[in-house]
N, C-alpha and C. Protein backbone atom coordinates (compact mmCIF):
# COMPACT_ATOMS: atom_id res chain seq x y z
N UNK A 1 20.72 0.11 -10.89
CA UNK A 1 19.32 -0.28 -11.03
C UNK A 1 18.48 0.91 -11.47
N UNK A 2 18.91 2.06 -10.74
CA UNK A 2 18.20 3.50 -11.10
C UNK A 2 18.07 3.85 -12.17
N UNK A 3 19.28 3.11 -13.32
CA UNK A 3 19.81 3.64 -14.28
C UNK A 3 18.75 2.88 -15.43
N UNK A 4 18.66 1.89 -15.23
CA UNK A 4 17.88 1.00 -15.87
C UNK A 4 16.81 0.65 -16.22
N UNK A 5 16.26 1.44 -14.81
CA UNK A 5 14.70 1.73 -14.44
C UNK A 5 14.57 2.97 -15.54
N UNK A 6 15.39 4.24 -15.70
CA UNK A 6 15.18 5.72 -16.40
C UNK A 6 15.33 5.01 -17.81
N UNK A 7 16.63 4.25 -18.33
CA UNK A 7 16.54 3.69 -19.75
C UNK A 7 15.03 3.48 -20.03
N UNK A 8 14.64 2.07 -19.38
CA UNK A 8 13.51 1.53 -19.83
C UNK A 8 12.39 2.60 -19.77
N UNK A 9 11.93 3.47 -18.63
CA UNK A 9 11.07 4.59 -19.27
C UNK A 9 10.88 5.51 -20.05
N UNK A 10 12.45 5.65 -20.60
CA UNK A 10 12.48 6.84 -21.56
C UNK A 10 12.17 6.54 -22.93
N UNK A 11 11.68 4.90 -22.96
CA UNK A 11 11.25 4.32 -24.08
C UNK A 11 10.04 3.69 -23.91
N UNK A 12 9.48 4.52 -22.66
CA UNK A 12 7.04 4.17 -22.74
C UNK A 12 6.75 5.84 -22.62
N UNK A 13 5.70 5.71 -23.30
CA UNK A 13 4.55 6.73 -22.82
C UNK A 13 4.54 7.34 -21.38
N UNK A 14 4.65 8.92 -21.24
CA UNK A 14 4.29 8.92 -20.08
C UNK A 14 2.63 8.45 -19.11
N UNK A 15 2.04 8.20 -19.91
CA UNK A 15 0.61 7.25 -19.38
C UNK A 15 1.34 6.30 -18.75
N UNK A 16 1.88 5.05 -20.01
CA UNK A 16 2.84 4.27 -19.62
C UNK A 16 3.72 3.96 -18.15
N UNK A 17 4.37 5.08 -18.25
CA UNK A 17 5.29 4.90 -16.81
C UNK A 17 4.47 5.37 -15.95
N UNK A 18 3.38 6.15 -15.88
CA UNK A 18 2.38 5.86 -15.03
C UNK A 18 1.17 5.46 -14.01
N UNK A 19 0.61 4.48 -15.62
CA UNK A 19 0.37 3.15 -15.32
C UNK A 19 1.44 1.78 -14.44
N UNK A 20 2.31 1.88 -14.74
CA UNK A 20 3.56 1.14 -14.46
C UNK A 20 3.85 1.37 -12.84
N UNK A 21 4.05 2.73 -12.45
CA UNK A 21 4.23 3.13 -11.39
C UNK A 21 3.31 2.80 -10.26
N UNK A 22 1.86 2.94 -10.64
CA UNK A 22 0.86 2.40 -9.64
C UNK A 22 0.86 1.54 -9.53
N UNK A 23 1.37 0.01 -10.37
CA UNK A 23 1.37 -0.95 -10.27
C UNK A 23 2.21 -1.63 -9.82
N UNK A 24 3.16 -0.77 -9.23
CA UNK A 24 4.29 -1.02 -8.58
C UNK A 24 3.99 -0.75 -7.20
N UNK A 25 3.12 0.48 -7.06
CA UNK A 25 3.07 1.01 -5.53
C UNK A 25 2.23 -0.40 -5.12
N UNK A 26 0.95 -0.78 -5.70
CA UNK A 26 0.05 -1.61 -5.09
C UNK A 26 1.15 -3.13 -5.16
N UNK A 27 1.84 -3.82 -5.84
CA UNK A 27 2.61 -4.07 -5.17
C UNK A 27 3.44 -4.25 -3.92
N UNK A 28 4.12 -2.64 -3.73
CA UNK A 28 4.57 -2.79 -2.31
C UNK A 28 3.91 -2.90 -1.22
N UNK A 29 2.72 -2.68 -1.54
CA UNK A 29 1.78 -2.44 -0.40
C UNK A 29 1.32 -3.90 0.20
N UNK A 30 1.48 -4.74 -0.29
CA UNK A 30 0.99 -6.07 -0.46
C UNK A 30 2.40 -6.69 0.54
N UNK A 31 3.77 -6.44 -0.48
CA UNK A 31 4.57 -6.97 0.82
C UNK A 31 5.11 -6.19 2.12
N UNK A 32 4.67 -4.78 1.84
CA UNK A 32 4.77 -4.39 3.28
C UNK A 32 4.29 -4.56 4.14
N UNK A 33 2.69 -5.06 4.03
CA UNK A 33 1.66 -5.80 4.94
C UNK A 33 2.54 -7.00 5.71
N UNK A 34 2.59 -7.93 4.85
CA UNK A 34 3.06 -8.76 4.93
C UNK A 34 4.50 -8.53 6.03
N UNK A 35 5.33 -7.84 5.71
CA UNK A 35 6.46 -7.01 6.37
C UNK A 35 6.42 -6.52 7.81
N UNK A 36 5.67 -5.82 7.90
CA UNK A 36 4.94 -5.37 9.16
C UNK A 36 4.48 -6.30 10.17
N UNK A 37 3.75 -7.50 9.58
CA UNK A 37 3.24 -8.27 9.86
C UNK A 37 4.19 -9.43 10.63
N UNK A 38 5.38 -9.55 9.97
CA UNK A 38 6.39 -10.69 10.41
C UNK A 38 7.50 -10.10 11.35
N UNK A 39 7.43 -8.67 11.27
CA UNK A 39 8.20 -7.60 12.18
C UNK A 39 7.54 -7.89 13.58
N UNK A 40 6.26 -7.50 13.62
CA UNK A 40 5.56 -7.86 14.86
C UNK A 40 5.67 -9.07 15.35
N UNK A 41 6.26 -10.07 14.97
CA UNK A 41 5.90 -11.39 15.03
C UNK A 41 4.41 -11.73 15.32
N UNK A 42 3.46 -11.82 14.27
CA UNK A 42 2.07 -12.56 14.43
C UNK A 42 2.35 -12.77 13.46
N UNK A 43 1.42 -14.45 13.60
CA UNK A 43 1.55 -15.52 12.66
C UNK A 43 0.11 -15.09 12.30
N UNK A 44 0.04 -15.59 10.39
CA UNK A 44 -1.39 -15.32 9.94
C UNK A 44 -2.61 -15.75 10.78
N UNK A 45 -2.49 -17.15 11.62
CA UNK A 45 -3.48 -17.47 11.98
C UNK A 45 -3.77 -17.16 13.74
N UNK A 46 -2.91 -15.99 13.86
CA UNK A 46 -3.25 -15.53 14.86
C UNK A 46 -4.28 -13.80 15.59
N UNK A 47 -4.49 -13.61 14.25
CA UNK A 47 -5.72 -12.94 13.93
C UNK A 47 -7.21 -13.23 14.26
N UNK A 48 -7.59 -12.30 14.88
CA UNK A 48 -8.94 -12.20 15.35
C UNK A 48 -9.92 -11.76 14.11
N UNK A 49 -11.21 -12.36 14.04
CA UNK A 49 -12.09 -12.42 12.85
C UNK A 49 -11.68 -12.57 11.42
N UNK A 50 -10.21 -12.91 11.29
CA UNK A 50 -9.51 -12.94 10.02
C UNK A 50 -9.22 -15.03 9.87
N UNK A 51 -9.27 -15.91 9.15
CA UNK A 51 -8.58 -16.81 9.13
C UNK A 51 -7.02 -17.09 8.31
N UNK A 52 -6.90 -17.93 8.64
CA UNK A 52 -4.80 -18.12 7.92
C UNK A 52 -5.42 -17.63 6.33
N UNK A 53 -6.12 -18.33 5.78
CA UNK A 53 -6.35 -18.40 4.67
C UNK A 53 -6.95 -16.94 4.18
N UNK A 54 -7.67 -15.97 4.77
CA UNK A 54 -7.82 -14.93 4.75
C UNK A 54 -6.60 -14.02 4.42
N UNK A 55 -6.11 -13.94 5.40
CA UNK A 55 -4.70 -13.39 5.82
C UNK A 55 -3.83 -13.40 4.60
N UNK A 56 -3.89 -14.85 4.22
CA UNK A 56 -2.28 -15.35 3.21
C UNK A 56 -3.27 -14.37 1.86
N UNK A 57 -4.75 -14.66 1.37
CA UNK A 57 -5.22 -13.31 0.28
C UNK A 57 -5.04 -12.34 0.32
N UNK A 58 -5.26 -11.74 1.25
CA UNK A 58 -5.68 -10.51 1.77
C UNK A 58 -3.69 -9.73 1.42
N UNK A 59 -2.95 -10.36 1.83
CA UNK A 59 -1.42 -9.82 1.71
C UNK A 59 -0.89 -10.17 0.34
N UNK A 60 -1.72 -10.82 -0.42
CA UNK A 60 -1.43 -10.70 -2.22
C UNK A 60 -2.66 -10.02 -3.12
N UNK A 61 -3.38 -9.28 -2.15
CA UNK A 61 -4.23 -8.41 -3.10
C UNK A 61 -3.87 -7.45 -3.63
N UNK A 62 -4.25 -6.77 -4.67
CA UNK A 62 -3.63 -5.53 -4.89
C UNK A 62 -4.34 -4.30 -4.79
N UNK A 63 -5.93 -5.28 -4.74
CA UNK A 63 -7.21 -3.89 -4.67
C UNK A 63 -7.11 -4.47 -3.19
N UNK A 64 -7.50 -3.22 -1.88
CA UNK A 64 -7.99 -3.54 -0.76
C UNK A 64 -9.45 -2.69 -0.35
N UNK A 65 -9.99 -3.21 0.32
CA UNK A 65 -11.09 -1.71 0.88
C UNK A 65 -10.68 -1.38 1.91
N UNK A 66 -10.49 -0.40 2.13
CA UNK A 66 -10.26 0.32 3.14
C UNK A 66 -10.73 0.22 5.02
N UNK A 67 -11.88 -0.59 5.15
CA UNK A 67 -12.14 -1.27 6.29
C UNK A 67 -11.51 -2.19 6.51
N UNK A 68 -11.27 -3.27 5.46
CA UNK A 68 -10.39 -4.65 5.35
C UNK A 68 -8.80 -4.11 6.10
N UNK A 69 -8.53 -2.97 5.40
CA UNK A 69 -7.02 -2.70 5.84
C UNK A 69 -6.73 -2.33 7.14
N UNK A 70 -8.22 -1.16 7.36
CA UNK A 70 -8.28 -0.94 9.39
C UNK A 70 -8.17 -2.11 10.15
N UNK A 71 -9.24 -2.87 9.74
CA UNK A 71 -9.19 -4.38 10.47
C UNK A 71 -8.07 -4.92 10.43
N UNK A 72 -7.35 -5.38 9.38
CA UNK A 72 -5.74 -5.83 9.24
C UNK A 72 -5.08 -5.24 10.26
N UNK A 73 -5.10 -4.03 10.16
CA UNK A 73 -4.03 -2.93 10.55
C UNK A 73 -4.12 -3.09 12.31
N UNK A 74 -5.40 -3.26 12.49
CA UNK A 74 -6.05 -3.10 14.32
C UNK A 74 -5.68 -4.52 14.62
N UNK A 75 -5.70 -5.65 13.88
CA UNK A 75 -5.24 -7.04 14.67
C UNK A 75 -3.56 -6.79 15.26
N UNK A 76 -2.97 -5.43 14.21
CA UNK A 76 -1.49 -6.05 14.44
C UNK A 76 -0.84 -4.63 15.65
N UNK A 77 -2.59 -4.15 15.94
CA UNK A 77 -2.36 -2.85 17.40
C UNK A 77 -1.52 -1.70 16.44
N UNK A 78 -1.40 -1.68 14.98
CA UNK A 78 -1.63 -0.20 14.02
C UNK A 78 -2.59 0.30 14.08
N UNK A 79 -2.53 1.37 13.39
CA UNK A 79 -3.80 2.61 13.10
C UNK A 79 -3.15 2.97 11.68
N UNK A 80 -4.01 3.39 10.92
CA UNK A 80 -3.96 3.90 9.32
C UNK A 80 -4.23 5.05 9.43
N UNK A 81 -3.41 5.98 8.50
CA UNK A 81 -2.91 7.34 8.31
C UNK A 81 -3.74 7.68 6.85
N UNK A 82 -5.03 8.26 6.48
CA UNK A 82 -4.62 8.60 4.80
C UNK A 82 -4.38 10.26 4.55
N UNK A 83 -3.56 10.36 3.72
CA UNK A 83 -2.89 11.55 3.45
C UNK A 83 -3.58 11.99 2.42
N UNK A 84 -3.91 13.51 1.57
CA UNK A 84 -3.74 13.90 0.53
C UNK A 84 -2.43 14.85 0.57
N UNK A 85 -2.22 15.03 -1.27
CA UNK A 85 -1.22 15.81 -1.27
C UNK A 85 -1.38 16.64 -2.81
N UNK A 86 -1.14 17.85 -3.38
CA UNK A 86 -0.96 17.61 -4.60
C UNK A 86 -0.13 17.25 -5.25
N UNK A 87 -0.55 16.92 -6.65
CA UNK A 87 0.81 15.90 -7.66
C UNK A 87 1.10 17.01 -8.27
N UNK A 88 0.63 18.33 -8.17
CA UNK A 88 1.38 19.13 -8.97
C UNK A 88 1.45 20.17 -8.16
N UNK A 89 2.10 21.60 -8.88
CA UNK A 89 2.60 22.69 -7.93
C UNK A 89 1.26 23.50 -7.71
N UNK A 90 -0.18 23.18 -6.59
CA UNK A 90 -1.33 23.76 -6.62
C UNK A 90 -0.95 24.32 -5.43
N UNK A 91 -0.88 25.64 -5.58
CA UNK A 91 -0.67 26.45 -4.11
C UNK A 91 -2.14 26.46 -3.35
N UNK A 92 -3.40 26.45 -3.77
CA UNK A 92 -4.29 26.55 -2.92
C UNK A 92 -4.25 25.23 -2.26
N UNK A 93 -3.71 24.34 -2.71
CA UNK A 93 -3.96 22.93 -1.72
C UNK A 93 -3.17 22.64 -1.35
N UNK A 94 -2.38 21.83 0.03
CA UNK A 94 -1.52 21.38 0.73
C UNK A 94 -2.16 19.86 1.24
N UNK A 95 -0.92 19.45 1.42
CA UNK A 95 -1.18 18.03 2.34
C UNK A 95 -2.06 17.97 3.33
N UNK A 96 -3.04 17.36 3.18
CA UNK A 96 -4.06 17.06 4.07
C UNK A 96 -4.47 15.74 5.15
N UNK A 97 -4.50 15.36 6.32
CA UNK A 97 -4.99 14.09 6.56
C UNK A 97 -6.64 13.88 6.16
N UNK A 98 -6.77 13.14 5.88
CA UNK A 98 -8.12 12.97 5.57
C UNK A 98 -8.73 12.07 6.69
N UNK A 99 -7.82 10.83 7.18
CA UNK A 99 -8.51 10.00 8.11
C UNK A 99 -7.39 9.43 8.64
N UNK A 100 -7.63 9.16 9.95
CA UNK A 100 -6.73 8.98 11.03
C UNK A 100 -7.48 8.02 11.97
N UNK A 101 -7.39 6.56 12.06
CA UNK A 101 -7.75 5.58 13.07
C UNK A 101 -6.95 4.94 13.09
């Protein structure tokens, strides 16, 4: 699969496989919710201030806001981590938490 994935990029733009790549992360993010979610066993409509129908959007979005996701995250007794990091070799900057609830 690895192999197939490197073919097909070595024939886009690196914009391209970049574009491509984020659109993959927001993706996973969508069924890991979802993932998390069925791990815990809670059913969508067992959410507080959220309805089923909320829930079932909210886990095929690909844009989220960031309160929406605390709230998600706090029905299922998570907390959200956001990280920085640099994408390239910047010695003055290191991995940072930025926000932690």
């Amino acid at each position: 699969m690895r192999d197939v994935i490197k073919m097909m990029e070595s024939k886009m733009t690196p914009e391209s496989v970049e574009r491509s790549r984020k659109m993959a992360e927001q993706e996973i993010l969508t069924i890991r919710l979802g993932q998390l979610r069925e791990k815990l066993g809670i059913k969508q409509d067992e959410f507080n201030n959220f309805s089923q129908t909320s829930i079932s959007r909210l886990e095929k979005r690909k844009d989220l806001r960031i309160s929406t996701l605390i709230d998600y995250l706090d029905n299922l007794g998570m907390g959200l981590e956001i990280k920085t990091f640099p994408k390239k070799n910047v010695k003055k900057v290191k991995e940072e938490i930025l926000l932690r609830v």
